[in-house]
N, C-alpha and C. Protein backbone atom coordinates (compact mmCIF):
# COMPACT_ATOMS: atom_id res chain seq x y z
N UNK A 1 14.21 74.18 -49.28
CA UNK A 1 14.53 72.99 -50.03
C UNK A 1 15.11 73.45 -51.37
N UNK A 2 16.46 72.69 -51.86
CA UNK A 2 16.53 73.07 -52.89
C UNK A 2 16.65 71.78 -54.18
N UNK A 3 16.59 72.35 -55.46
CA UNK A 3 16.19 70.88 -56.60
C UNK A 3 17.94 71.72 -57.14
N UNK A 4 18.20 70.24 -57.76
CA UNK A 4 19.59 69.83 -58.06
C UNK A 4 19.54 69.29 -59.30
N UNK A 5 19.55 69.46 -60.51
CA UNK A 5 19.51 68.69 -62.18
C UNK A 5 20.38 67.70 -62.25
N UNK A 6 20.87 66.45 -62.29
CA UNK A 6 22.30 65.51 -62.35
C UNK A 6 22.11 65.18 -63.42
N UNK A 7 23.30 64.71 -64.06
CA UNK A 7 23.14 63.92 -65.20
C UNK A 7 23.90 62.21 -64.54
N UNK A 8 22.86 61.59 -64.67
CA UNK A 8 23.18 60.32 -64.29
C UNK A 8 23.14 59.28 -65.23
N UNK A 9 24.23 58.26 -65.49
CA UNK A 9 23.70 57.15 -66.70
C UNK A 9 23.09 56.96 -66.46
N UNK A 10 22.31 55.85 -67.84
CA UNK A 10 20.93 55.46 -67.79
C UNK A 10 21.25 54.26 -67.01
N UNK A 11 21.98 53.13 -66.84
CA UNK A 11 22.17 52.46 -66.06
C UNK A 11 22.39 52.53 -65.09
N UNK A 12 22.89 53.35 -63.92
CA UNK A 12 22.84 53.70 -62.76
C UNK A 12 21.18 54.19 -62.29
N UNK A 13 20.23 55.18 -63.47
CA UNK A 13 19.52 55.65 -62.40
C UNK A 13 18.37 54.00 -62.90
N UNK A 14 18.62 53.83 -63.71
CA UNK A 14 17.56 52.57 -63.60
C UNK A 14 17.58 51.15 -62.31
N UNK A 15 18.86 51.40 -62.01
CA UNK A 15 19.01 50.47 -60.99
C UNK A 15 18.73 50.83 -59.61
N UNK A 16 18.97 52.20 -59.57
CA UNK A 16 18.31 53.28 -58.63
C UNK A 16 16.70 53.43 -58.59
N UNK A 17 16.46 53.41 -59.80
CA UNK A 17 14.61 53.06 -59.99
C UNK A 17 14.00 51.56 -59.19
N UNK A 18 14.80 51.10 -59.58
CA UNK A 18 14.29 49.63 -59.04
C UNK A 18 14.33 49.40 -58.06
N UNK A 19 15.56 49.95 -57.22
CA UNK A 19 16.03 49.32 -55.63
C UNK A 19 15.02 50.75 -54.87
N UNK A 20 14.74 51.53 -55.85
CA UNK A 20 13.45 52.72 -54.88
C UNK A 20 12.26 52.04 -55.06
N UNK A 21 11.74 51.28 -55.90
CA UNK A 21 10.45 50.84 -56.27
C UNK A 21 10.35 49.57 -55.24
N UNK A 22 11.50 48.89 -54.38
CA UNK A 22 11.78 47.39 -53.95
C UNK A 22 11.98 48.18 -52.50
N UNK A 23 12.30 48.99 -52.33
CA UNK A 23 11.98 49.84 -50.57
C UNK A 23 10.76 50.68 -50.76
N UNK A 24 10.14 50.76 -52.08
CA UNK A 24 8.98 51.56 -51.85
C UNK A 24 8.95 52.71 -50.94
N UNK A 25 10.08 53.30 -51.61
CA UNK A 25 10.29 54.83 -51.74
C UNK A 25 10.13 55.31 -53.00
N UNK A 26 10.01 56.50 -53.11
CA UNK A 26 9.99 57.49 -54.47
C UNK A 26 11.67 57.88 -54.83
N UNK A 27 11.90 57.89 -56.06
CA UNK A 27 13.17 58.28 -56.74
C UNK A 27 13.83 59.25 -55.98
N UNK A 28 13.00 60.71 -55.82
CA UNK A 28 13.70 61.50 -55.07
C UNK A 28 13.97 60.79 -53.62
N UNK A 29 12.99 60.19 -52.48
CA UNK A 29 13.67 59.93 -51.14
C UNK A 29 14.97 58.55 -51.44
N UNK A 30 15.05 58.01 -52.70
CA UNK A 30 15.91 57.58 -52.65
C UNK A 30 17.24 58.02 -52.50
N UNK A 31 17.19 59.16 -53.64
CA UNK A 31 18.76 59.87 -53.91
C UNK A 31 18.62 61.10 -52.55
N UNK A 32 18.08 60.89 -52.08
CA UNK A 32 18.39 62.11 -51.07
C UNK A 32 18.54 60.96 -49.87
N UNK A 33 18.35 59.84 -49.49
CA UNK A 33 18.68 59.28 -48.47
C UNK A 33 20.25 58.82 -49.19
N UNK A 34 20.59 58.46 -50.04
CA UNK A 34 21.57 57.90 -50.51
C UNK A 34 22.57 59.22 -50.81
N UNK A 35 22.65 60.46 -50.58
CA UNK A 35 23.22 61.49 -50.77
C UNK A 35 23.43 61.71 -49.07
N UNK A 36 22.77 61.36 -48.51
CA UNK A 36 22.79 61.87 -47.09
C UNK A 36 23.67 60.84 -46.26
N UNK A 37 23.61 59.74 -46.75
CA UNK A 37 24.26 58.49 -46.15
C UNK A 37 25.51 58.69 -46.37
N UNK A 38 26.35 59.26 -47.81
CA UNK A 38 27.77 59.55 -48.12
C UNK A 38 28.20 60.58 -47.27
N UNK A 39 27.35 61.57 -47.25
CA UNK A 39 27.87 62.84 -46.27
C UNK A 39 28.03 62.52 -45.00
N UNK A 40 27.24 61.59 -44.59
CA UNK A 40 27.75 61.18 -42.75
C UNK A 40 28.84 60.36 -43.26
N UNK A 41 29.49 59.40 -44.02
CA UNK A 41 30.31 58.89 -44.14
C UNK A 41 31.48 59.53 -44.52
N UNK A 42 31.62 60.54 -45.25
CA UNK A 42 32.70 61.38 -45.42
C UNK A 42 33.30 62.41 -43.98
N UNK A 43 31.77 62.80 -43.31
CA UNK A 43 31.93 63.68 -41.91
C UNK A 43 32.49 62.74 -41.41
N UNK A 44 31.97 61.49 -40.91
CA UNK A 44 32.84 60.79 -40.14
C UNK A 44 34.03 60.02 -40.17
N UNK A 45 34.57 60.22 -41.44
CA UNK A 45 36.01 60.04 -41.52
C UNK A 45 36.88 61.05 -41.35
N UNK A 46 36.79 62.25 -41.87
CA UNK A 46 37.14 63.25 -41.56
C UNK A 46 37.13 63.86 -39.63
N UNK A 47 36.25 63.81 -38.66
CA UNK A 47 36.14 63.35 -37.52
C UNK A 47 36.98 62.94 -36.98
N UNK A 48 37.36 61.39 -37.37
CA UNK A 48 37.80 60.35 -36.78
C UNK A 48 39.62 60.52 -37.12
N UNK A 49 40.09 61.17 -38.05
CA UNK A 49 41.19 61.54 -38.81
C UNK A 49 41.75 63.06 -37.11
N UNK A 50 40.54 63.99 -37.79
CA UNK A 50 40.77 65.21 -36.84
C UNK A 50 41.23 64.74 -35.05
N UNK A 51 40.37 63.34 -34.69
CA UNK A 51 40.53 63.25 -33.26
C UNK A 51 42.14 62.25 -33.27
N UNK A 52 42.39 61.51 -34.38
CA UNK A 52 43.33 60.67 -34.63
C UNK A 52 44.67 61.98 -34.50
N UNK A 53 44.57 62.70 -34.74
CA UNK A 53 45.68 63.91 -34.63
C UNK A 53 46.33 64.51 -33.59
N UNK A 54 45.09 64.32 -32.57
CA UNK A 54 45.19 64.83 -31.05
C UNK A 54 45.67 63.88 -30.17
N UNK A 55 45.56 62.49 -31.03
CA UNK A 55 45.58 61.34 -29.66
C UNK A 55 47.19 61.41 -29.78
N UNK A 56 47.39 60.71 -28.19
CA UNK A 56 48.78 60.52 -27.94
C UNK A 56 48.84 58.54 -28.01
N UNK A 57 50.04 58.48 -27.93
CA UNK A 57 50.36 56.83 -27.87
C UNK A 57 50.58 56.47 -26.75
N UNK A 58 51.23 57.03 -25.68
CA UNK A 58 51.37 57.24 -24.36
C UNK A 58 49.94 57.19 -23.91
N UNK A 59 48.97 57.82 -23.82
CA UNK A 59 47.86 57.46 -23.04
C UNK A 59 47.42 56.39 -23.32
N UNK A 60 46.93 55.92 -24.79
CA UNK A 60 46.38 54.62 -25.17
C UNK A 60 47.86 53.28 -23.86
N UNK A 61 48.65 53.62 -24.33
CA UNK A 61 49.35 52.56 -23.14
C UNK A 61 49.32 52.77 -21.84
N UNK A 62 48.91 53.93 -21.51
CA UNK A 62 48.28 53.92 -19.71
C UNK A 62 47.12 53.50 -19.67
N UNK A 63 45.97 53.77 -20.73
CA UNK A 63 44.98 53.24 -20.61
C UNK A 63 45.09 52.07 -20.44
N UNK A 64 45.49 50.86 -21.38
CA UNK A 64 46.09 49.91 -21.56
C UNK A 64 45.74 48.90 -20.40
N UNK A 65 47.27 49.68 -19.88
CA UNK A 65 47.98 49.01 -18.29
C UNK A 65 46.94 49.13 -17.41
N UNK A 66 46.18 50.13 -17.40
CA UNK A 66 45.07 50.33 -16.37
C UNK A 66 44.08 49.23 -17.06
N UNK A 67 43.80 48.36 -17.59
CA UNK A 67 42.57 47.66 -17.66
C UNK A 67 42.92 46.11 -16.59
N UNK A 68 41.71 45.77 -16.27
CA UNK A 68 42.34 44.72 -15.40
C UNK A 68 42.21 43.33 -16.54
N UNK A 69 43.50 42.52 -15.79
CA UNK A 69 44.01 41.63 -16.28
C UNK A 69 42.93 40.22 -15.67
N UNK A 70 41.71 39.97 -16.47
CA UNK A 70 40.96 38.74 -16.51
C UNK A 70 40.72 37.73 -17.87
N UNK A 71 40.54 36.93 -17.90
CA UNK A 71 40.19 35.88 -18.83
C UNK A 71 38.87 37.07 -19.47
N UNK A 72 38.61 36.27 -21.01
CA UNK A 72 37.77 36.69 -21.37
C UNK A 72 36.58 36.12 -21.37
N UNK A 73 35.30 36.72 -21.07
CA UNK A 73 34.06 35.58 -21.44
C UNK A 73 33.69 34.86 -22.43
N UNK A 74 33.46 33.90 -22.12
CA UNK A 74 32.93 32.52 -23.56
C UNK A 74 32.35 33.50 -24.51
N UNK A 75 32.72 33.35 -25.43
CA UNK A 75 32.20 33.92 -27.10
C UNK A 75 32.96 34.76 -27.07
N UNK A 76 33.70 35.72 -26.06
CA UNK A 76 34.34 36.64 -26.67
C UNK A 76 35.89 36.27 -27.47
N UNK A 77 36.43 34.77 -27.13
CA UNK A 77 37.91 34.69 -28.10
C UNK A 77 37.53 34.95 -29.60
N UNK A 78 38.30 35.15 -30.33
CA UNK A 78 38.65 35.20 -31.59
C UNK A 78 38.46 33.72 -32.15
């Protein structure tokens, strides 16, 4: 495990105090769940970019054509 010093405004970590005290977590499992939540969000853009590189446009339109042609079920229109 390692400890990390930040300098954070006082307004940010106080609002950070509060919304940890209102999930009744501790300060630290706050900023370490909230540090951990950006990093899957950055991995998975980055991911989604890397597989976006490989795809072709041609398959997405065979895929496409290959789906069968039915009405959609109730709730699913727009």
């Amino acid at each position: 495990m390692s400890n990390c010093a930040l300098r954070v405004p006082d307004s940010l970590m106080e609002y950070a105090r509060l919304v940890a005290q209102e999930e009744k977590v501790s300060i630290n499992q706050f900023l370490v769940t909230a540090i951990a939540e950006k990093v899957a969000a950055l991995k998975t853009e980055a991911y989604v970019k890397e597989r976006q590189a490989h795809g072709e446009l041609a398959g997405i339109d065979a895929w496409l054509a290959a789906s069968p042609d039915v009405a959609s079920l109730p709730g699913d229109a727009l």
